[in-house]
Protein backbone atom coordinates (compact mmCIF):
# COMPACT_ATOMS: atom_id res chain seq x y z
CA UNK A 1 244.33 85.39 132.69
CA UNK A 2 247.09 83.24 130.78
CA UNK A 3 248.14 84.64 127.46
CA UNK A 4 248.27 82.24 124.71
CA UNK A 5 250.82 82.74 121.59
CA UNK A 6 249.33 81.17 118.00
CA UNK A 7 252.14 80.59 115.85
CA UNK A 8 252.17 79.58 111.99
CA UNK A 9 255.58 78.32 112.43
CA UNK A 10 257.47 80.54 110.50
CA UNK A 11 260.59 81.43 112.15
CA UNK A 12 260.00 85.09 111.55
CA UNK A 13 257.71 85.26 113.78
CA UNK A 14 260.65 84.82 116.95
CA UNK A 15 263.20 86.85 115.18
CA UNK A 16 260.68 89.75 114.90
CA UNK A 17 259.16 89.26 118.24
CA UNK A 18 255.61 88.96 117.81
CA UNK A 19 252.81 85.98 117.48
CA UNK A 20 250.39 85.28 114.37
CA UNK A 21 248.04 85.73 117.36
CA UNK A 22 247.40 86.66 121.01
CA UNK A 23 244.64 84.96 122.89
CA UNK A 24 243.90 86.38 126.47
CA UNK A 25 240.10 84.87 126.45
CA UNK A 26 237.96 85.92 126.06
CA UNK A 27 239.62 88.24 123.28
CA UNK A 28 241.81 87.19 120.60
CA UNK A 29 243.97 90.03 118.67
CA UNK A 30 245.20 88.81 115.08
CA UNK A 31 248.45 90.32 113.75
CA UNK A 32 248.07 91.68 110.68
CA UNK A 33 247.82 88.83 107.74
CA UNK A 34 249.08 89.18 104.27
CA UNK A 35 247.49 87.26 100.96
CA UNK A 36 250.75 84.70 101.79
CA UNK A 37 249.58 81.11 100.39
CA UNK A 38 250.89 78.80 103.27
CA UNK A 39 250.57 75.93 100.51
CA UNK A 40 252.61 77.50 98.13
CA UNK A 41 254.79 79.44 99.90
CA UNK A 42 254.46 82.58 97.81
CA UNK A 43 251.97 85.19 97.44
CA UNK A 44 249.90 85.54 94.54
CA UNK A 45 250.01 88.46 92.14
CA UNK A 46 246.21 88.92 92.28
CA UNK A 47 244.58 91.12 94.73
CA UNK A 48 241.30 89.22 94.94
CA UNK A 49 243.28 85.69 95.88
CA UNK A 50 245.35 87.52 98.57
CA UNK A 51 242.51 88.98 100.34
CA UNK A 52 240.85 85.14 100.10
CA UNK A 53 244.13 84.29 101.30
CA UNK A 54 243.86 86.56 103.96
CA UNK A 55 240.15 85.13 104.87
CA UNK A 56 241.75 81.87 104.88
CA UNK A 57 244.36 82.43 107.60
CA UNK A 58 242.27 84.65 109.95
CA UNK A 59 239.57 81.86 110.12
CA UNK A 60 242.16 78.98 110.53
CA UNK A 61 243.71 80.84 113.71
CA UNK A 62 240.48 81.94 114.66
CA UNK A 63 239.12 78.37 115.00
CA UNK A 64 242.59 77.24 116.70
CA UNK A 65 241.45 80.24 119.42
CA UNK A 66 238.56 78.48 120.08
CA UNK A 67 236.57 81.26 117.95
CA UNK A 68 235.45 81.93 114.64
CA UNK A 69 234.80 84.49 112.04
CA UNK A 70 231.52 85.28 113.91
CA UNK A 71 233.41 86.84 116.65
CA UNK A 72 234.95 89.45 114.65
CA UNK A 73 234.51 92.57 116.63
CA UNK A 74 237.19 95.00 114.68
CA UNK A 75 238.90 95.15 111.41
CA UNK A 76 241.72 97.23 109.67
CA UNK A 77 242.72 96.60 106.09
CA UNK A 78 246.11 97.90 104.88
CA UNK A 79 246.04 98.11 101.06
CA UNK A 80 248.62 99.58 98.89
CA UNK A 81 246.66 100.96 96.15
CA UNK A 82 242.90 102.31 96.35
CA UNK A 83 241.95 101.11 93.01
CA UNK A 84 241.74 97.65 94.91
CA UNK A 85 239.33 99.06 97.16
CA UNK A 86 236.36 97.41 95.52
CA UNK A 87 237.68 94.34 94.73
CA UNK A 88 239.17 93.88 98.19
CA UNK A 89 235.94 94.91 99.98
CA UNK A 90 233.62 92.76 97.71
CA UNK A 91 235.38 89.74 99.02
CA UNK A 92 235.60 90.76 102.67
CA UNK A 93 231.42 91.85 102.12
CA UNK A 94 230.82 88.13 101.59
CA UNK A 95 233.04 87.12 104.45
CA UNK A 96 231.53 89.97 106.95
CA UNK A 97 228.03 90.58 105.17
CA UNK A 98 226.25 89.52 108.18
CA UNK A 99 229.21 89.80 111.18
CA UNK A 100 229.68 93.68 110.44
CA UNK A 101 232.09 94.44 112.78
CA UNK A 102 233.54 98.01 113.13
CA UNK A 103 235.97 98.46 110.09
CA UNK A 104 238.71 100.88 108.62
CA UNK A 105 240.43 100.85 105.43
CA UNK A 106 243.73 102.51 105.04
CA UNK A 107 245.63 102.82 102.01
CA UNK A 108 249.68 102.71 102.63
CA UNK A 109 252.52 103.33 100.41
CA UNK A 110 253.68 99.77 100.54
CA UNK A 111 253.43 96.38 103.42
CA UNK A 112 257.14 95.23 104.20
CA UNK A 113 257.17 93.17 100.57
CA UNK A 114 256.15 95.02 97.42
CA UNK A 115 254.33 91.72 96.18
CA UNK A 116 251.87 91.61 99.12
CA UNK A 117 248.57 94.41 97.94
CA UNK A 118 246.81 93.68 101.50
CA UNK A 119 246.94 92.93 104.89
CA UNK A 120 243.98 92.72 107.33
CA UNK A 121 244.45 92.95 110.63
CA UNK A 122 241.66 91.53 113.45
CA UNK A 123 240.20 91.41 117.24
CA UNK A 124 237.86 88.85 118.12
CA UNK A 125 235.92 88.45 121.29
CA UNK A 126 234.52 85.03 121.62
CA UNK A 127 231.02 84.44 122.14
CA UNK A 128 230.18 88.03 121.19
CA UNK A 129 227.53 86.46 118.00
């Protein structure tokens, strides 16, 4: 089984020694993924557009895997403050409604920048829909 390293190009990602994500197919494991806005280059102050952020760069990776949101087996969301909860879970509801892969949400004290409210954090195993 080769293992395949998805990068978003962000030099970070060698420094720190690890890969935006892992595929060893028929599984692909997702680091953890932050609200960042890849167009922008900054992440925005609202919870509800980070999470959509989030979304955005899960499926993106997914698809380069050869996958899609579909095969979303497991999720863990890191938030940083549980009045978010709803808001962050209404969005991923319309992204997982009908996927409903097994889930936990964690609150934390803070992700490694005090700007960024969530990070979600997935395994996909393609073909699994």
């Amino acid at each position: 089984m080769k293992r395949q390293l998805l990068s978003s190009g962000s030099p970070m990602e060698k420094v720190y020694g690890y890969s935006r994500a892992v595929v060893l197919d028929p599984w692909i494991f997702m680091a953890g993924t932050t609200g960042y806005d890849y167009e922008t280059k900054q992440v925005p102050d609202d919870v509800v557009q980070q999470t959509r952020n989030c979304w955005q760069t899960i499926e993106r990776f997914l698809k380069e895997a050869g996958s899609g949101l579909e095969d979303i087996v497991r999720v863990t969301y890191y938030a940083t403050d549980t009045d978010d909860a709803e808001a962050i879970l209404a969005i991923c509801g319309e992204v997982l409604r009908d996927i409903r892969p097994a889930t936990t949400f964690l609150v934390v004290k803070s992700l490694v920048l005090p700007e960024m409210k969530i990070e979600i954090e997935v395994t996909a195993l393609k073909g699994s829909a």
